[in-house]
Protein backbone atom coordinates (compact mmCIF):
# COMPACT_ATOMS: atom_id res chain seq x y z
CA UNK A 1 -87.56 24.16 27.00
CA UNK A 2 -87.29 25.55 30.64
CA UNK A 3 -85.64 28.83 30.94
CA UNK A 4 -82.07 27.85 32.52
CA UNK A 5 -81.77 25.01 29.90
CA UNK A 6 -82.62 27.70 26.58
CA UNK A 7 -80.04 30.33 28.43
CA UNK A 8 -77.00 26.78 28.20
CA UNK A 9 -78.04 25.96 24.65
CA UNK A 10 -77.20 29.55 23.99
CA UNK A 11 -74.32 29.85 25.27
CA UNK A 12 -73.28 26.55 23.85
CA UNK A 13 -73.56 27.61 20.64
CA UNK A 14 -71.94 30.65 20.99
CA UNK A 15 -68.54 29.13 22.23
CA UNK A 16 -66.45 27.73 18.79
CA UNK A 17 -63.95 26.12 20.51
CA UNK A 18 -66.85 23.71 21.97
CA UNK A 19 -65.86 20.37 20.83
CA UNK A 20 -69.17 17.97 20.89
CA UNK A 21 -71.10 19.89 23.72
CA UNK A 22 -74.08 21.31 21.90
CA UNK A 23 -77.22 20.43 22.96
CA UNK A 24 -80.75 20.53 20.82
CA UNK A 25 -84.02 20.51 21.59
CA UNK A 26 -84.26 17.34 23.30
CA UNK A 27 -81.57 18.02 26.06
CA UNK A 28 -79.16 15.92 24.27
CA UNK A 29 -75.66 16.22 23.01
CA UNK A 30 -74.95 15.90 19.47
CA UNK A 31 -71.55 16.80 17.45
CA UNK A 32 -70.68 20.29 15.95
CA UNK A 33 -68.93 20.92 13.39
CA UNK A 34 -65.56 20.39 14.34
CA UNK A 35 -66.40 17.32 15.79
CA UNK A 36 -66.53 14.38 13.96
CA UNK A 37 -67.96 11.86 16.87
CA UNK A 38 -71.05 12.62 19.15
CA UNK A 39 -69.90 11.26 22.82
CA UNK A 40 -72.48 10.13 24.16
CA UNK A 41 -70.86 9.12 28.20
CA UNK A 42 -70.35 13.13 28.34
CA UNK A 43 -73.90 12.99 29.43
CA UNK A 44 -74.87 9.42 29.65
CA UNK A 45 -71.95 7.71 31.33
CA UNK A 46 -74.82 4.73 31.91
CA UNK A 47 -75.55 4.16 28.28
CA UNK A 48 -74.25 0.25 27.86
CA UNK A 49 -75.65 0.08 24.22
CA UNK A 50 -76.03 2.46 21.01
CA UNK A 51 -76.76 2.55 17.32
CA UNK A 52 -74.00 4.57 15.36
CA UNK A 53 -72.85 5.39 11.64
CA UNK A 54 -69.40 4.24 10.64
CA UNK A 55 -68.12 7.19 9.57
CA UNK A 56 -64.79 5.51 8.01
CA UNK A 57 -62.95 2.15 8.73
CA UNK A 58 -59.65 1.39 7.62
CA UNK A 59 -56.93 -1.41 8.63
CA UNK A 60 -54.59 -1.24 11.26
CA UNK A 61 -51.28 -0.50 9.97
CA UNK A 62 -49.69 -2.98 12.21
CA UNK A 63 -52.00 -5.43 11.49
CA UNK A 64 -53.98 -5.22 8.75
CA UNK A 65 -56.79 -7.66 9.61
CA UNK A 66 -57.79 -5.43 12.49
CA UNK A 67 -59.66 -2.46 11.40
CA UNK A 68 -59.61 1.23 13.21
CA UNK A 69 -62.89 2.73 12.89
CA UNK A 70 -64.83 6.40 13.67
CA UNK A 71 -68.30 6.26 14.09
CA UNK A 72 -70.57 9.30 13.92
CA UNK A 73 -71.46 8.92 18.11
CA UNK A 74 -70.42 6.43 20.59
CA UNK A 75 -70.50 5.63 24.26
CA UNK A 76 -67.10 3.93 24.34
CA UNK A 77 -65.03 6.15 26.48
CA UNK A 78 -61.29 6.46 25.21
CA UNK A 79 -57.98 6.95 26.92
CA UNK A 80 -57.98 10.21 28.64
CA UNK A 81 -57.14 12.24 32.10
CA UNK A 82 -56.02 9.33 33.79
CA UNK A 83 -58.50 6.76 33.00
CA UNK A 84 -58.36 3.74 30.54
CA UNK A 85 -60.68 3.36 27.83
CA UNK A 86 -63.68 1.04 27.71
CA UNK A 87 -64.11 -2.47 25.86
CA UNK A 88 -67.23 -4.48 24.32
CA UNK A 89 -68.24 -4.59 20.99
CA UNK A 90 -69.35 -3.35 17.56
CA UNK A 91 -71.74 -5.28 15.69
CA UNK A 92 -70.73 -7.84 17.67
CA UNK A 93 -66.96 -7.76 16.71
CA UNK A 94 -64.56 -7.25 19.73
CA UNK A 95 -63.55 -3.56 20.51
CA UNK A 96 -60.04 -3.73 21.49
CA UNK A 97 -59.06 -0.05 22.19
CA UNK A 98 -60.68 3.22 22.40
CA UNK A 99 -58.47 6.48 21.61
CA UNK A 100 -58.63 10.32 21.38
CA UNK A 101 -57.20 12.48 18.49
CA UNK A 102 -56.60 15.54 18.11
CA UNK A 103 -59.58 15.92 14.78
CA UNK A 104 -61.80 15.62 17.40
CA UNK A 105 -62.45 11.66 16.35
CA UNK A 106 -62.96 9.00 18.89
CA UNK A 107 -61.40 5.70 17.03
CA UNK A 108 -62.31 1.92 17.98
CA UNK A 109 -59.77 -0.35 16.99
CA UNK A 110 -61.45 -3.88 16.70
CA UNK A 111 -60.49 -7.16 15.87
CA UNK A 112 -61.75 -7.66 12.15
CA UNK A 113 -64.00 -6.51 9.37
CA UNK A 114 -66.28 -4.56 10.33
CA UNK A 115 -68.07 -3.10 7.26
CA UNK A 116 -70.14 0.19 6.58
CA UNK A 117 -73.63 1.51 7.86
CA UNK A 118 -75.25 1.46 10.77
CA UNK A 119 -73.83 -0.71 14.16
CA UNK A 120 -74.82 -1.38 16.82
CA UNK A 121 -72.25 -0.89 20.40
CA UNK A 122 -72.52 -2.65 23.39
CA UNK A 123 -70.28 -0.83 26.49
CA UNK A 124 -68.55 -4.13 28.64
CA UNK A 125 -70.27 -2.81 31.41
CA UNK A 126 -68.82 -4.25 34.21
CA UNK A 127 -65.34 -2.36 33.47
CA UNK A 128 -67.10 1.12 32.92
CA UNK A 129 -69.15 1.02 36.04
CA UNK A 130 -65.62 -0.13 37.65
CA UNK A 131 -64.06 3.06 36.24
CA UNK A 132 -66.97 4.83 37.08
CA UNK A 133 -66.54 3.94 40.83
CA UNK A 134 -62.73 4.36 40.54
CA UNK A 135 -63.00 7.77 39.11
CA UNK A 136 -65.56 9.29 40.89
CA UNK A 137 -64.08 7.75 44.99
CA UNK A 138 -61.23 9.78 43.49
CA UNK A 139 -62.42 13.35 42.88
CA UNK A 140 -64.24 12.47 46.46
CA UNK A 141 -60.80 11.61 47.90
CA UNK A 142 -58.65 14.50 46.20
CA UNK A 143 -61.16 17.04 47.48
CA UNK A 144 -61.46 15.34 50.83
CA UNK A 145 -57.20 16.13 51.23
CA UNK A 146 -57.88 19.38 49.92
CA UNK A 147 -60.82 20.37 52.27
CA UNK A 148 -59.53 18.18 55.33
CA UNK A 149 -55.52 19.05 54.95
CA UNK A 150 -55.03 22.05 52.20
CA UNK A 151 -53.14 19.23 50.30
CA UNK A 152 -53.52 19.60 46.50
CA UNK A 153 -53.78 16.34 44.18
CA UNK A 154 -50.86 16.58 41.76
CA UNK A 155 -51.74 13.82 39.32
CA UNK A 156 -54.16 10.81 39.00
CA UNK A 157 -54.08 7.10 37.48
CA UNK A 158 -56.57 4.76 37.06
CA UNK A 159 -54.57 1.14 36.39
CA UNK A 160 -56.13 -2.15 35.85
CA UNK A 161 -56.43 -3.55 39.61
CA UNK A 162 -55.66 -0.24 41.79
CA UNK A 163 -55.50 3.28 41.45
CA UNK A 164 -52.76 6.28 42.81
CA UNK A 165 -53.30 9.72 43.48
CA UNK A 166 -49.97 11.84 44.07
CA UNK A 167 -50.41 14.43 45.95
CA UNK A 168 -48.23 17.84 46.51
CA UNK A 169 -46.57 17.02 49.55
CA UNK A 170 -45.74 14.36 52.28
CA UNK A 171 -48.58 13.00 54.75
CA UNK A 172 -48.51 10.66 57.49
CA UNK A 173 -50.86 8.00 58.67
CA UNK A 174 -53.02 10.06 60.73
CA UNK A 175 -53.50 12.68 57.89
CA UNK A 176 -54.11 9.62 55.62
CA UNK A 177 -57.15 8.60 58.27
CA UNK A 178 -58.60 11.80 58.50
CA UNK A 179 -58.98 12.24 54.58
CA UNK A 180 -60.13 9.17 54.29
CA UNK A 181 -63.10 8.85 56.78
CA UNK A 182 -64.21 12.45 55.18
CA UNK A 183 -64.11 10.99 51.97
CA UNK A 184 -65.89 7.95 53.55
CA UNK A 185 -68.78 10.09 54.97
CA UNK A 186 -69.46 12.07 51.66
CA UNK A 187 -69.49 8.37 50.20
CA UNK A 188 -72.39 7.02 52.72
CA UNK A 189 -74.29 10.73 52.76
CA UNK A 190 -74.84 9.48 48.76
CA UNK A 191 -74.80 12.78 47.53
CA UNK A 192 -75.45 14.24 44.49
CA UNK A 193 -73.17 13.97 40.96
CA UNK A 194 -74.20 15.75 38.71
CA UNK A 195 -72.56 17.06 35.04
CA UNK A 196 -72.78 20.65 34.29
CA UNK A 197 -70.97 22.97 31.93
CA UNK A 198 -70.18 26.69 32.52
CA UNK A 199 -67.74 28.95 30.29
CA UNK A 200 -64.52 29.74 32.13
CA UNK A 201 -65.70 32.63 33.30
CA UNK A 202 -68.40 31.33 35.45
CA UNK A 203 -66.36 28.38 35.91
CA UNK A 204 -64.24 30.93 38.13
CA UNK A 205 -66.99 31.85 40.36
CA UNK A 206 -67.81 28.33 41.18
CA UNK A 207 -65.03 27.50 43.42
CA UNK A 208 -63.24 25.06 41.35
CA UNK A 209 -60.87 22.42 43.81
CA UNK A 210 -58.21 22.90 40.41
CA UNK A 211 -58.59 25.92 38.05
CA UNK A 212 -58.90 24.59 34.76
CA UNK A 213 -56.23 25.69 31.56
CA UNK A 214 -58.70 25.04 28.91
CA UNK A 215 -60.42 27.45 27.48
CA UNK A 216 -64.25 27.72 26.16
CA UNK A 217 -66.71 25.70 27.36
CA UNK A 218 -65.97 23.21 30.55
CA UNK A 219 -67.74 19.86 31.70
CA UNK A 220 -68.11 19.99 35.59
CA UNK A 221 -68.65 17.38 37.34
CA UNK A 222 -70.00 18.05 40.88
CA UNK A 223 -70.19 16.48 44.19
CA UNK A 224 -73.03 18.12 45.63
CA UNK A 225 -71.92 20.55 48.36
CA UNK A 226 -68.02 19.12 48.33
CA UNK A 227 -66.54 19.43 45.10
CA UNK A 228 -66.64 21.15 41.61
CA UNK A 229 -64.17 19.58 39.10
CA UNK A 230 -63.02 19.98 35.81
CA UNK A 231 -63.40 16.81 34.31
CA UNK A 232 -64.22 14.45 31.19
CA UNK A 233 -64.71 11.08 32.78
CA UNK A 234 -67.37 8.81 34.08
CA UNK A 235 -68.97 9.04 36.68
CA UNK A 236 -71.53 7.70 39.06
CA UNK A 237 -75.14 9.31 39.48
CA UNK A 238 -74.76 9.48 43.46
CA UNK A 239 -71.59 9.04 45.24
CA UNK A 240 -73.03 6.14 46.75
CA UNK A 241 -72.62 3.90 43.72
CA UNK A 242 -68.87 4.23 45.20
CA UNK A 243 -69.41 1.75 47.92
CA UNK A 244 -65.87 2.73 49.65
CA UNK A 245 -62.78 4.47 49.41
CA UNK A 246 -60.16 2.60 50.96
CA UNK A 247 -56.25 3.70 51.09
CA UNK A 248 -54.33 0.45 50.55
CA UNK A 249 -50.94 1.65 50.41
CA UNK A 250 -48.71 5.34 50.39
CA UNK A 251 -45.10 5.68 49.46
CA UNK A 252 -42.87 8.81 49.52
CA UNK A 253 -43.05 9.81 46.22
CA UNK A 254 -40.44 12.34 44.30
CA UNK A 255 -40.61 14.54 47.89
CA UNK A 256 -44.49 13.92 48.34
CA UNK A 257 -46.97 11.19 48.74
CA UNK A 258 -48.08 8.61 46.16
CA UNK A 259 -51.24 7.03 47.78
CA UNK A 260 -52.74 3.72 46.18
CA UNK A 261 -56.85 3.60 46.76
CA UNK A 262 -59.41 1.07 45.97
CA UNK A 263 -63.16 1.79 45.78
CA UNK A 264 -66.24 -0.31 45.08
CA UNK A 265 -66.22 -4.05 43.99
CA UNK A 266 -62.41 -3.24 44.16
CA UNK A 267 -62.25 -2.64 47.37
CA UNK A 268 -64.14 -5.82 48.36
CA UNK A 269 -62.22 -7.70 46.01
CA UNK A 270 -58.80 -6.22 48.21
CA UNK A 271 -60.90 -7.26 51.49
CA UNK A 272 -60.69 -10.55 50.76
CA UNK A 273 -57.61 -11.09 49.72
CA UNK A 274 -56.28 -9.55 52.92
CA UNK A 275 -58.82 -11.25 54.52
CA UNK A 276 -57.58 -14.83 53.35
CA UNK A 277 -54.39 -13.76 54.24
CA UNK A 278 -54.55 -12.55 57.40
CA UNK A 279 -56.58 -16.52 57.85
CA UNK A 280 -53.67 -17.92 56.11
CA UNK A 281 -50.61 -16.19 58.49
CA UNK A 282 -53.09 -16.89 61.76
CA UNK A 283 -52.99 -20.88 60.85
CA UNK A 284 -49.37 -21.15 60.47
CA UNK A 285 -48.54 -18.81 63.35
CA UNK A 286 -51.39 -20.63 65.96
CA UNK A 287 -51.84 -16.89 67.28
CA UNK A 288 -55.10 -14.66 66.98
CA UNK A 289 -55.51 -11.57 64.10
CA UNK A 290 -54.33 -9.00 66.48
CA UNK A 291 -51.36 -10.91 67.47
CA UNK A 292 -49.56 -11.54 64.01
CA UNK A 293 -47.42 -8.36 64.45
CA UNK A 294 -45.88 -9.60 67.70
CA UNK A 295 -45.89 -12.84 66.36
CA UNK A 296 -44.39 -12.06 63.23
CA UNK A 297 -41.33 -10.03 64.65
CA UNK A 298 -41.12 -12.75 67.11
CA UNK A 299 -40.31 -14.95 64.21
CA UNK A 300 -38.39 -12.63 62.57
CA UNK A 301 -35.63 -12.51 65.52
CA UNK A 302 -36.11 -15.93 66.05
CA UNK A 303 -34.94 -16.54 62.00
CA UNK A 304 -31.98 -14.36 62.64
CA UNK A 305 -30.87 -16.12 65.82
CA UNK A 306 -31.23 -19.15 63.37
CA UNK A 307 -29.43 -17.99 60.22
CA UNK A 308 -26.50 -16.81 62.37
CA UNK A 309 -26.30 -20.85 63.90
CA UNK A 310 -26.40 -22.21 60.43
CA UNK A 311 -23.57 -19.78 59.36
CA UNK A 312 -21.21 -20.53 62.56
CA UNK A 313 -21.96 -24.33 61.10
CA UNK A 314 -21.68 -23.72 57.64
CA UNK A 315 -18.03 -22.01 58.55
CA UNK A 316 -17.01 -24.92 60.37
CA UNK A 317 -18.27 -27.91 58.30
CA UNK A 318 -16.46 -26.31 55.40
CA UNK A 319 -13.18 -26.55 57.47
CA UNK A 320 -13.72 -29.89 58.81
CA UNK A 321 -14.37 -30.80 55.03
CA UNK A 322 -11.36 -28.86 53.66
CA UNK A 323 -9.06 -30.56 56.35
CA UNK A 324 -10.17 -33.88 55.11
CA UNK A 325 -9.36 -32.99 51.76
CA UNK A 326 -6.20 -31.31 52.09
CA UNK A 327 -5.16 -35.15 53.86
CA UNK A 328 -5.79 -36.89 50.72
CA UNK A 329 -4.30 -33.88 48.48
CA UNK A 330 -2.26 -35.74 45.44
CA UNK A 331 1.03 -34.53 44.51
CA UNK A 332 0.49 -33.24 41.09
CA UNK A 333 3.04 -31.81 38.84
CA UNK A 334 4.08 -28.52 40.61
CA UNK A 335 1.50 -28.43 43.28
CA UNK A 336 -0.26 -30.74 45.59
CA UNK A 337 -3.83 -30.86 44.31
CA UNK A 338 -7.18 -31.71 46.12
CA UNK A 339 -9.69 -32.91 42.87
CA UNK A 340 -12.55 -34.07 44.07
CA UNK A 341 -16.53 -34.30 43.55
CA UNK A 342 -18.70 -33.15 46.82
CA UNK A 343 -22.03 -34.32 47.14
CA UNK A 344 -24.61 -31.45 48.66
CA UNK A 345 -22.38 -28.41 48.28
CA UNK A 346 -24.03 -25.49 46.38
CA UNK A 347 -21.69 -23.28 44.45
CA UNK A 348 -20.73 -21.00 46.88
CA UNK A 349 -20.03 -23.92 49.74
CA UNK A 350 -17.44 -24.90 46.81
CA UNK A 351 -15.58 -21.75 46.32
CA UNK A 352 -15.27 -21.54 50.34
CA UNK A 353 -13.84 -25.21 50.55
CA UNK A 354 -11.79 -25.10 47.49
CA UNK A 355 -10.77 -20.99 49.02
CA UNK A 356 -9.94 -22.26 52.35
CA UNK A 357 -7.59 -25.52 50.41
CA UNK A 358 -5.87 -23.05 48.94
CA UNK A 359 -4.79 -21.06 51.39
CA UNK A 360 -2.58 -23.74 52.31
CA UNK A 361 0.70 -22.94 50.09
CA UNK A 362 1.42 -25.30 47.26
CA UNK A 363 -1.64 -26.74 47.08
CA UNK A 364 -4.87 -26.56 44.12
CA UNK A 365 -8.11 -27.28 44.57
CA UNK A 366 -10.57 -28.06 41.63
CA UNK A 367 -13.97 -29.44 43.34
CA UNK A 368 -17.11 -30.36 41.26
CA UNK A 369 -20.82 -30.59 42.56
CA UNK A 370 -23.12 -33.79 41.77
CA UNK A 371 -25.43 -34.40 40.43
CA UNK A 372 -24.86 -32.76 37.07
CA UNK A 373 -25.42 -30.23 35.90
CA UNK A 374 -22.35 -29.36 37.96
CA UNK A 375 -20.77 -26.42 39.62
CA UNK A 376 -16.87 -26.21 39.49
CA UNK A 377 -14.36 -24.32 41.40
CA UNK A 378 -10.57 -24.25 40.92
CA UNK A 379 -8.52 -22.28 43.09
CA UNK A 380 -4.36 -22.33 43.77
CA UNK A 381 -1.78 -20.86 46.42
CA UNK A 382 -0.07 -17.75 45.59
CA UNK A 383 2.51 -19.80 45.41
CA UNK A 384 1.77 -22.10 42.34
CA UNK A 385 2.15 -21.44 38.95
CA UNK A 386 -1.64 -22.85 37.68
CA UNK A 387 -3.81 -20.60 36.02
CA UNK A 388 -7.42 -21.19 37.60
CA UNK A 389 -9.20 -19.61 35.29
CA UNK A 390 -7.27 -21.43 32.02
CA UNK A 391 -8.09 -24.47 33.74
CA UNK A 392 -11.97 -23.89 33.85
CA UNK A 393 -11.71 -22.75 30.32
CA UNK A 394 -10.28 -26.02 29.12
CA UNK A 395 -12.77 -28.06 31.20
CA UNK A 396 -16.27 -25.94 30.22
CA UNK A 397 -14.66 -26.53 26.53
CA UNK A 398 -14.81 -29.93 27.01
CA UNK A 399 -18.09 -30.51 29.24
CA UNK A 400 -19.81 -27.95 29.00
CA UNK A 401 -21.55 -25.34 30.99
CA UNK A 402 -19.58 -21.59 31.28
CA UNK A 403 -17.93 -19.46 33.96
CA UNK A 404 -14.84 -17.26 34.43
CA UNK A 405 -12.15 -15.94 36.75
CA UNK A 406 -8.96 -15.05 37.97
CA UNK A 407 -5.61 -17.37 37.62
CA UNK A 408 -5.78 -17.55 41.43
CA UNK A 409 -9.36 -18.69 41.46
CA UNK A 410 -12.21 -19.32 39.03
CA UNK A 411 -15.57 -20.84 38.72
CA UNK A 412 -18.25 -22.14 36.65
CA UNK A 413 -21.69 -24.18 36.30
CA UNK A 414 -23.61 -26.65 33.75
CA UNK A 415 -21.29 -28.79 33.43
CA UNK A 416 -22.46 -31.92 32.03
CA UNK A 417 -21.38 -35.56 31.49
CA UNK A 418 -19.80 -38.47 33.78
CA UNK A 419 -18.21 -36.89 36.59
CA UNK A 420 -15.43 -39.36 36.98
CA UNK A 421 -14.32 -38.30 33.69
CA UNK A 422 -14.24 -34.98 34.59
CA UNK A 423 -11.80 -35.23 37.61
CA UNK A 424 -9.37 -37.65 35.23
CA UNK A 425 -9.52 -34.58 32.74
CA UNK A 426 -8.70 -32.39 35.49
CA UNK A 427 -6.27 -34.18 36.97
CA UNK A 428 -4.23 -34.38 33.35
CA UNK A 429 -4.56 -31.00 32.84
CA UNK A 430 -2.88 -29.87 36.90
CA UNK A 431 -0.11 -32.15 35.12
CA UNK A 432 0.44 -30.56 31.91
């Protein structure tokens, strides 16, 4: 055993609050005492597949024909600092979570029985070396904002199809650049990443980007000549493996800067789908790539101009309509009353016709859409006694459908049935 590696094992063993970090003969990890699972990805994030010893399996209390289960070592990586845990299987019987407690277990919940003995685990490999990536373009990223900008990472998520880093204050666009092509360039140099350990006080001497609260024993992980981190992830060998750190997205977060990143496959996966879209936008708009902003605020105005047209119209058409109403307006117990059925009207092209009837005094309006399901509106002057909103109650009672209002003016929607019946009901109740 080489010098350097005899003086760790030592020191290893001397620290009691070491939880799984002490190493024998043949340079690898296996549990202590107060630690019931071995983990193996503390120094083999790559391991995909491993034998282990169910230690104890017992259902899950919310559904008993899933099991939880401890084994005596495992690769499966649980929930913890930000990242999610892995997936795959255990003698071939579907892992489904992966979590931390505080006996120093690692429990698998999986999807049946899964017996006693010996099993063997297979890592779903294409998420770990996807968190992997993730994790790793983000210690490269937080320490290229520290190193680049003096701008401290606050917090760190890993989620299913991006990832967010908030950091400790605001930064603008150019700042976001500069990080990011220094992140960029430690990514293409394909440094170094190595895992080391060191007590907390050498820890202190090593320049550490965030000084760590935990006590004992730490696991480093290090970015060769850029970054030594605190950490109990995985990681990739070389930073390399990364592929690229892009910067989708940053929002003003809680007075500082939430940025969303993508690295790896994920990045190339986010490529594309701005790629297709970018294609997509340049079809419709018959303008090149570089043009779309122009073209797009060009549209924009153009859509307002528009909208402003169709509103003049709309305003009008509803008073040419409510004229030709108000013409054929029925005298009707104490008011004169406009009940019709308008064909192409949406709710709220009712309640301005049936408003703008009634602002003529003495008269009521009650105005149903077709086709069913309908919208209804009634509305009355100030000056009649007709209670809008007793009327809609009586006619949703009968037809269906629901709404509400005020006795001056009340609508509703779903109602269903022959609509010619529904303006003779009407009609008899104006004259009640």
């Amino acid at each position: 055993m080489p010098a350097d590696l005899g003086h760790t094992v030592r020191r290893l063993r001397a620290s009691s609050r070491l939880r799984g970090f002490l190493l024998n003969a043949d340079e690898k990890f296996c549990r202590t005492e107060t630690d019931v699972t071995e983990r193996i990805y503390y120094t083999d994030p790559y391991a995909r597949e491993f034998d282990a010893t169910i230690v104890r399996a017992y259902p899950l209390e919310d559904n008993p024909a899933h099991r939880r289960v401890v084994l005596d070592r495992t690769a499966f990586y649980p929930t913890s600092g930000g990242q999610p845990f892995d997936t795959g299987t255990l003698a071939d019987i579907r892992v489904l979570s992966v979590e931390d407690d505080d006996d120093g277990e690692v429990v698998h919940v999986v999807e049946g029985d899964i017996g006693s003995g010996v099993v063997h685990g297979r890592i779903d490999w294409e998420r770990r070396f996807e968190h992997m990536q993730q994790h790793t373009g983000q210690h490269v990223l937080s320490a290229a904002f520290d190193r680049v900008l003096k701008v401290p990472t606050v917090s760190f998520h890993l989620g299913s199809a991006s990832s967010t880093i908030d950091l400790a204050r605001e930064v603008g666009a150019a700042e976001i650049a500069r990080a990011e092509r220094e992140a960029n360039k430690i990514v293409w140099e394909d440094r170094a990443v190595a895992i080391r350990f060191a007590d907390a006080a050498e820890a202190a001497t090593l320049g550490l980007r965030k000084e760590s609260k935990r006590a004992g024993m730490l696991r480093l992980i290090d970015v060769e000549n850029f970054d030594v981190s605190a950490c109990g992830g995985t990681h990739v060998a070389r930073t390399g493996a990364i592929g690229v750190i892009a910067v989708a997205g940053a929002e003003r977060f809680k007075g500082a800067t939430r940025l969303e990143f993508l690295c790896g496959g994920r990045a190339l996966t986010g490529y594309h789908a701005l790629r297709d879209s970018v294609a997509g936008s340049v079809r419709l708009l018959s303008v090149l790539p570089a043009e779309l902003p122009n073209a797009i605020e060009r549209a924009q105005a153009e859509t307002r101009e528009l909208r402003g047209q169709i509103k003049d119209l709309h305003g009008r058409l509803t008073e040419h309509e409510a004229a030709a109403l108000i013409a054929r307006a029925e005298p009707t117990g104490p008011a004169r009353a406009v009940v019709a059925a308008l064909a192409g009207w949406d709710a709220n092209g009712l309640k301005n016709i049936a408003s703008t009837i009634a602002g003529r005094p003495g008269h009521v309006a009650v105005l149903i859409s077709t086709p069913v399901p309908a919208a209804i509106v009634v509305a009355r002057a100030p000056d009649v006694t007709i209670d809008a909103s007793a009327t809609l109650k009586k006619l949703t009672a009968q037809f269906g459908g629901k709404g509400g209002g005020r006795p001056e003016l009340a609508q509703g929607g779903g109602l269903q049935g022959d609509v010619e019946e529904m303006l003779r009901t009407a009609r008899a109740f104006l004259m009640a």
